[in-house]
C-alpha atoms as a PDB file:
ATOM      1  CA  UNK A   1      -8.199  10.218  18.648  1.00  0.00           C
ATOM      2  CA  UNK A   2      -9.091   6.622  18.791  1.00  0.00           C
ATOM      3  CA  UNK A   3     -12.654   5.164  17.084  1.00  0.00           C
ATOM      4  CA  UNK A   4     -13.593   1.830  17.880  1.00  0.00           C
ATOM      5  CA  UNK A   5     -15.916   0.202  15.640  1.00  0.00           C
ATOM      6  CA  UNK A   6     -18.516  -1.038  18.050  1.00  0.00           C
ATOM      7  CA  UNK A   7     -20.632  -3.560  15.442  1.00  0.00           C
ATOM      8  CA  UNK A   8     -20.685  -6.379  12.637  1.00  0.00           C
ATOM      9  CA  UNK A   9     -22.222  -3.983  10.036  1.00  0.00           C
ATOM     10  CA  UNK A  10     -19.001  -1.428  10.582  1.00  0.00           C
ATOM     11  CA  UNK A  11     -16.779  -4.417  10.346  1.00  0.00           C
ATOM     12  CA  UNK A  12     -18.317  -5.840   7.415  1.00  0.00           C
ATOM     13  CA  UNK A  13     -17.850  -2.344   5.673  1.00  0.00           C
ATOM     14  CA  UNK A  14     -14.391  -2.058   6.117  1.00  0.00           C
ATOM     15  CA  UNK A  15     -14.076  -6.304   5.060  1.00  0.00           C
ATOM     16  CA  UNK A  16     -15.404  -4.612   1.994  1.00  0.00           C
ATOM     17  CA  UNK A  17     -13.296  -1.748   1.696  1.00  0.00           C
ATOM     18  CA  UNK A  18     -10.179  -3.967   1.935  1.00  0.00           C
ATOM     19  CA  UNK A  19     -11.612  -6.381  -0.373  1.00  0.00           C
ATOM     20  CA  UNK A  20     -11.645  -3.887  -2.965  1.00  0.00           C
ATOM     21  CA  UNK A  21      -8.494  -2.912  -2.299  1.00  0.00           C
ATOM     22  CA  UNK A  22      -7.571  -6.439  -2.522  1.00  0.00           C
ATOM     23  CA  UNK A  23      -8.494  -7.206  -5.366  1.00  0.00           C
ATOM     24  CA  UNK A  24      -6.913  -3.410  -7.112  1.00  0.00           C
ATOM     25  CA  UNK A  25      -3.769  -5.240  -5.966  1.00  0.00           C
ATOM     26  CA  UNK A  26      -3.991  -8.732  -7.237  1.00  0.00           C
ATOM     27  CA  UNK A  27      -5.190  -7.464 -10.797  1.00  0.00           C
ATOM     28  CA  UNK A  28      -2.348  -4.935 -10.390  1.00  0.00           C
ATOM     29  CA  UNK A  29       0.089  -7.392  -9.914  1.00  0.00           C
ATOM     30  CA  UNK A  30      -0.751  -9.723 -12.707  1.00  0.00           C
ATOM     31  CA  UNK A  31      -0.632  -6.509 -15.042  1.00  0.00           C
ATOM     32  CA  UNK A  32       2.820  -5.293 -13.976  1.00  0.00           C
ATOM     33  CA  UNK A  33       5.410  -5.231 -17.187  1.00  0.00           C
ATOM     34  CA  UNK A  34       8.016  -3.612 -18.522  1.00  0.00           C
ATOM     35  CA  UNK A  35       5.821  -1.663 -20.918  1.00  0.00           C
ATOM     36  CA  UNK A  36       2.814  -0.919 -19.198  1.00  0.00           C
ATOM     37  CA  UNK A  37       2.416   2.783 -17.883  1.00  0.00           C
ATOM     38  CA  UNK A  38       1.315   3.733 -14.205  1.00  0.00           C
ATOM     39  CA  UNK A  39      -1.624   5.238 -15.455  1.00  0.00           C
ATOM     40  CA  UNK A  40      -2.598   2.000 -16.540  1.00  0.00           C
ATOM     41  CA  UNK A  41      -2.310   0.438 -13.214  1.00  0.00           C
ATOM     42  CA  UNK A  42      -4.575   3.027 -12.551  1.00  0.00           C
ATOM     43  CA  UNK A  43      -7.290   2.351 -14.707  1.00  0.00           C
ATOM     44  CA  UNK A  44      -7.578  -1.101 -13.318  1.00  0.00           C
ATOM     45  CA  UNK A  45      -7.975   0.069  -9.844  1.00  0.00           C
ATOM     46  CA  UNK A  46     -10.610   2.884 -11.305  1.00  0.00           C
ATOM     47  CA  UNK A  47     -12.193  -0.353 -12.979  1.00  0.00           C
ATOM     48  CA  UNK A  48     -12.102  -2.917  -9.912  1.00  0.00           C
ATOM     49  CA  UNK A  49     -13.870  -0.239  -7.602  1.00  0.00           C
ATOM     50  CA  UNK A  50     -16.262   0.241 -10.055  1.00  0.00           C
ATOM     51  CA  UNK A  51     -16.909  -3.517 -10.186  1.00  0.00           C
ATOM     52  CA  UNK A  52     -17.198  -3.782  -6.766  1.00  0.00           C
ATOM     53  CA  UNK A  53     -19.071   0.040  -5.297  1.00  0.00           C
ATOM     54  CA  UNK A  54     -15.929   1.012  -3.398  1.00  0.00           C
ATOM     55  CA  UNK A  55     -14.885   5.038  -3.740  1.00  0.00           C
ATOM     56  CA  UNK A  56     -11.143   6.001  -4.473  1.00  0.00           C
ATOM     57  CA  UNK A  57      -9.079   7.347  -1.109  1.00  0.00           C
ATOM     58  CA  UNK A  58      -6.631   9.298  -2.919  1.00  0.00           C
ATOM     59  CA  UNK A  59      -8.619  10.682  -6.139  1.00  0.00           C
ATOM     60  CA  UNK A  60      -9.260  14.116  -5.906  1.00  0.00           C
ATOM     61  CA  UNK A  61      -7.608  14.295  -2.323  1.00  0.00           C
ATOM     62  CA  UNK A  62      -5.852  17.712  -1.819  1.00  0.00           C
ATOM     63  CA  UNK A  63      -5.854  17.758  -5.537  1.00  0.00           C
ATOM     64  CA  UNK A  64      -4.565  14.205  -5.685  1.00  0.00           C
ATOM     65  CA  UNK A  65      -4.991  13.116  -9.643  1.00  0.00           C
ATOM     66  CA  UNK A  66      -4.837   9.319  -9.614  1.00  0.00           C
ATOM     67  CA  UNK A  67      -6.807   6.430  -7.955  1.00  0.00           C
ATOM     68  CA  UNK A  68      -3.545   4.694  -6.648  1.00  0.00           C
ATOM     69  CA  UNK A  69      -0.561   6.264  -5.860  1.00  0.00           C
ATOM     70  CA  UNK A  70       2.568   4.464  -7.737  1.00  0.00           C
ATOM     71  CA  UNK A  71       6.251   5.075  -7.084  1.00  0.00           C
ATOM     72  CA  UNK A  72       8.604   3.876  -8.945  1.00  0.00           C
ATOM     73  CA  UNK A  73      11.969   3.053  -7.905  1.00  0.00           C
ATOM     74  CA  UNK A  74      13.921   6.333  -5.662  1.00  0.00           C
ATOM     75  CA  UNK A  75      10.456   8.061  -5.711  1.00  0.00           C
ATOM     76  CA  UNK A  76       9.438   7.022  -2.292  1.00  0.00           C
ATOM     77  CA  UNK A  77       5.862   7.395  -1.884  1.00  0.00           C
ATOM     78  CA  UNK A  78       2.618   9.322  -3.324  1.00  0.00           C
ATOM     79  CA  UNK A  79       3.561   8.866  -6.811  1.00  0.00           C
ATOM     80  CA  UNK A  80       0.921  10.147  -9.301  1.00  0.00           C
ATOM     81  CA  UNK A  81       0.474   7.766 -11.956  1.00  0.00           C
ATOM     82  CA  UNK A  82       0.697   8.731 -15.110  1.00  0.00           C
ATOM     83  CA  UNK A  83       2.661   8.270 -18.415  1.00  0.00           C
ATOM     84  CA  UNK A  84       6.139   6.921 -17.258  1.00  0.00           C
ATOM     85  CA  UNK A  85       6.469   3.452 -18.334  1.00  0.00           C
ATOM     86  CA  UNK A  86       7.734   0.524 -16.484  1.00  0.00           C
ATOM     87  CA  UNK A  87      11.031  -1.217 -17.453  1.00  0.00           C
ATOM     88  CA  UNK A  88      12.433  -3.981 -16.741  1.00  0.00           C
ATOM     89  CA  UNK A  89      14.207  -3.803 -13.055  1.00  0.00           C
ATOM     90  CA  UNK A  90      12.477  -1.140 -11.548  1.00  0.00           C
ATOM     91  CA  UNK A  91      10.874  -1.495  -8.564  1.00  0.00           C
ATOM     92  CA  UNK A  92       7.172  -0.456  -8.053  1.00  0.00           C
ATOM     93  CA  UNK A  93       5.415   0.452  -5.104  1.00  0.00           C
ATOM     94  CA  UNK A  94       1.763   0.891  -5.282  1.00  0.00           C
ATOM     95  CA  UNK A  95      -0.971   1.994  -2.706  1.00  0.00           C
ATOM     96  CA  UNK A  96      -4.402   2.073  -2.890  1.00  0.00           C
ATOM     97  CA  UNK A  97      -6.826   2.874  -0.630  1.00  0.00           C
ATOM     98  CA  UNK A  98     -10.859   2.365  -0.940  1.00  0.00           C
ATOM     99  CA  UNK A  99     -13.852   3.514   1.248  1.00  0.00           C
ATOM    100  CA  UNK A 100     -17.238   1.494   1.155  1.00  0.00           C
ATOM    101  CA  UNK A 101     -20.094   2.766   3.706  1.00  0.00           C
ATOM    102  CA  UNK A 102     -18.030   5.375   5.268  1.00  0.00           C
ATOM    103  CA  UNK A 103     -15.409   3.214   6.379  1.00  0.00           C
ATOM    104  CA  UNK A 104     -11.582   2.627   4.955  1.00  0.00           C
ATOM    105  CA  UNK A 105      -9.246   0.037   2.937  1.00  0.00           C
ATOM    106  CA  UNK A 106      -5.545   0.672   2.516  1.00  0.00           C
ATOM    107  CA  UNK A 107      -2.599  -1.129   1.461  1.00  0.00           C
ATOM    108  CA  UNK A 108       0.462  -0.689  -0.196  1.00  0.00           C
ATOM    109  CA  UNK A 109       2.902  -2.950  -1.295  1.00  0.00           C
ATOM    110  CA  UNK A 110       6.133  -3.747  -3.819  1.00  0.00           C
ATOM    111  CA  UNK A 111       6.565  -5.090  -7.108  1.00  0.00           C
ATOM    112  CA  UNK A 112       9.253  -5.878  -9.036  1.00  0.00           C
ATOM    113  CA  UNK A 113       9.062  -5.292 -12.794  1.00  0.00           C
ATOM    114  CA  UNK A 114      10.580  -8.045 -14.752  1.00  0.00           C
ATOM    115  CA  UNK A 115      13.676  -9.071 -13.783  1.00  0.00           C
ATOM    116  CA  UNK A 116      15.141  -7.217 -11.137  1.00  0.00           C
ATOM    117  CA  UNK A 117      19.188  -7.775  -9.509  1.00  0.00           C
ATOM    118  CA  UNK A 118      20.079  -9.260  -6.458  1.00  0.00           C
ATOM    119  CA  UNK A 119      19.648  -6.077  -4.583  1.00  0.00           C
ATOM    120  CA  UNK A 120      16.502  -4.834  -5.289  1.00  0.00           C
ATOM    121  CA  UNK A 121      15.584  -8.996  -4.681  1.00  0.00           C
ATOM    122  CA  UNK A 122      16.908  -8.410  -1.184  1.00  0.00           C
ATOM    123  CA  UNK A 123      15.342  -5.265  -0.404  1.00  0.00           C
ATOM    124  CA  UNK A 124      11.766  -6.722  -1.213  1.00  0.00           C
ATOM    125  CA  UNK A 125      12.826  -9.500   1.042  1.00  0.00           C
ATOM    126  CA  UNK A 126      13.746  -7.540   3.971  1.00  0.00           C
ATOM    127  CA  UNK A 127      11.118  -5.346   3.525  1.00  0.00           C
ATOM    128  CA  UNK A 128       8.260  -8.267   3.584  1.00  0.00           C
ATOM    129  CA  UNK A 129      10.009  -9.614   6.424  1.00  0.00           C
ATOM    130  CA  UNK A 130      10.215  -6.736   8.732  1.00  0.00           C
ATOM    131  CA  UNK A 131       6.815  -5.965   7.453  1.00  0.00           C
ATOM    132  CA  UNK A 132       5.904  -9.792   9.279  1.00  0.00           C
ATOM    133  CA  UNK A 133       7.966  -8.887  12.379  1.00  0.00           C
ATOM    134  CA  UNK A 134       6.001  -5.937  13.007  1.00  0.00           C
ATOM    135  CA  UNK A 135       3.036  -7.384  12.980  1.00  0.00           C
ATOM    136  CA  UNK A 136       4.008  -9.980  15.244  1.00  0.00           C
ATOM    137  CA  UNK A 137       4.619  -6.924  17.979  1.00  0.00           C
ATOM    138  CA  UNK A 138       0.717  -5.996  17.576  1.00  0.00           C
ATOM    139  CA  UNK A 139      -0.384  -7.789  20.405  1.00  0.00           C
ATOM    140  CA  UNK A 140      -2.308  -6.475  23.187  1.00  0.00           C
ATOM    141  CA  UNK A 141      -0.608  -4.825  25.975  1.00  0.00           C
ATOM    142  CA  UNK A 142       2.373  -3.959  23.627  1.00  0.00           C
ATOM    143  CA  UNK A 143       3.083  -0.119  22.691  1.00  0.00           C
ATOM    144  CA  UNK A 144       2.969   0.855  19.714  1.00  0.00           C
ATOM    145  CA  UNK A 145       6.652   1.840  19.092  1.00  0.00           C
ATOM    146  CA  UNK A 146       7.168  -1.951  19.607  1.00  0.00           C
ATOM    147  CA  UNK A 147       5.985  -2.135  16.100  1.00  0.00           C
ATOM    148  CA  UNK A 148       8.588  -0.077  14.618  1.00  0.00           C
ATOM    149  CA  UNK A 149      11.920  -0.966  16.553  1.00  0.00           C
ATOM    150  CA  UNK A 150      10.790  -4.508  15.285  1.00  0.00           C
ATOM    151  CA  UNK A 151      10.931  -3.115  11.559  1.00  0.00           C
ATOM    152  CA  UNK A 152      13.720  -0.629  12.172  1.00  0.00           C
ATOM    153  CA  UNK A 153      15.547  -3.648  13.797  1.00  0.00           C
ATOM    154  CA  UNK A 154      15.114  -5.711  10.790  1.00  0.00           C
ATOM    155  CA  UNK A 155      16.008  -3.639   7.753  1.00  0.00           C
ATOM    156  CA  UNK A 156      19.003  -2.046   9.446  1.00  0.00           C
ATOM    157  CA  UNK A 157      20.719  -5.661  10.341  1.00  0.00           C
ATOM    158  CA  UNK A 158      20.128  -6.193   6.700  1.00  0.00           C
ATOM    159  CA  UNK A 159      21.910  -2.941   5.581  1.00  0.00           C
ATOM    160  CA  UNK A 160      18.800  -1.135   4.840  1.00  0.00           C
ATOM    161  CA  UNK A 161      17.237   2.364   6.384  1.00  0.00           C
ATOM    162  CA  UNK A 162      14.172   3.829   6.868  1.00  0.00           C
ATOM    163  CA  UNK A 163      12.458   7.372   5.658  1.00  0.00           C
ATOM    164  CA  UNK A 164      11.910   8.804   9.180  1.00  0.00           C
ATOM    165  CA  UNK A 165       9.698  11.271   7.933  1.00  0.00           C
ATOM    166  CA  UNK A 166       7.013   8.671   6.608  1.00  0.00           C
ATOM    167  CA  UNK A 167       5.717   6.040   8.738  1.00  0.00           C
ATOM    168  CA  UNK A 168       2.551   3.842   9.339  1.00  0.00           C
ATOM    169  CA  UNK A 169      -0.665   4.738  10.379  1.00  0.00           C
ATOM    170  CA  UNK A 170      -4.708   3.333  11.483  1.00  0.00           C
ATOM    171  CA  UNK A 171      -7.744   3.085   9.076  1.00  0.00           C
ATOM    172  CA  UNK A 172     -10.784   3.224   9.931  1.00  0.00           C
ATOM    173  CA  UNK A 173     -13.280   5.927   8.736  1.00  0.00           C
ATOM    174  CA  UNK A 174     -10.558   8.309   7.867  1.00  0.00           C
ATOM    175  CA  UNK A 175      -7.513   7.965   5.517  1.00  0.00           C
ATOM    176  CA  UNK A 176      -5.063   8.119   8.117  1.00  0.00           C
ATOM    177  CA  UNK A 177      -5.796   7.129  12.028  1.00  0.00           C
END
């Protein structure tokens, strides 16, 4: 079921979810080491919605233990955070999701950890850039599947796959739309 947001107030809440969410990611980033632990990543997200009023997503969702959800290299999503430190050449993905006013933030995106090889280098660049080319298909008047043949496209003339069994969804004032 679509919900359309029908006013400025409803669009400046979700502005301010994904602000929050923003932000989680920039401090995030700047704190990702070989050394730190996920949990840490964590804590700065628990701190940054703190800062700025938003509510964790993912905390305490069917049982869900962290504020982000951080997978580290093969893992391929909903990684709990916790102890396992990050070395140098793993790959990170983090997502974090916020709610302010009843309305939703989400995001997820890759890191590399130090310095990472040539492979992982390309897969971050193929995955940004098919990430670009499917946004480019949401235009009005396009369907939706548009979207991911545009990705699918992408990562498979560059060697790379795709889970089938996780894919992309809407936020608005649910999690997943």
């Amino acid at each position: 079921m679509a919900i359309t947001i029908k006013n400025e107030r409803e669009i400046g809440l979700m502005r301010e979810a994904s602000h929050a969410v923003s932000l989680a990611h920039q401090r995030i980033q700047a704190a990702i080491t070989p050394g730190v632990t996920t949990k840490e990543l964590d804590d700065i997200a628990r701190d940054t919605f703190e800062e700025t009023g938003a509510k964790s997503l993912f905390l305490g969702h069917l049982g869900f233990t962290g504020r982000i959800c951080a997978s580290v290299n093969e893992e391929i999503v909903h990684g709990i955070p916790g102890k396992r430190v990050l070395r140098d050449g793993d790959i990170i993905s983090v997502d974090i999701g916020a709610r302010v006013g009843g309305y939703c933030g989400d995001s997820a995106w890759n890191y590399a950890v130090g310095t990472i090889n040539d492979e992982a280098c390309k897969l971050l660049k193929v995955t940004e850039e098919s990430l670009l080319l499917g946004i480019a298909q949401a235009q009005v008047g396009n369907h939706l599947q548009a979207i991911g043949h545009a990705v699918e496209q992408h990562a498979i003339s560059n060697g790379f796959g795709l889970v089938r069994e996780y894919g992309g969804h809407g936020i608005g004032r649910e999690m997943w739309e």
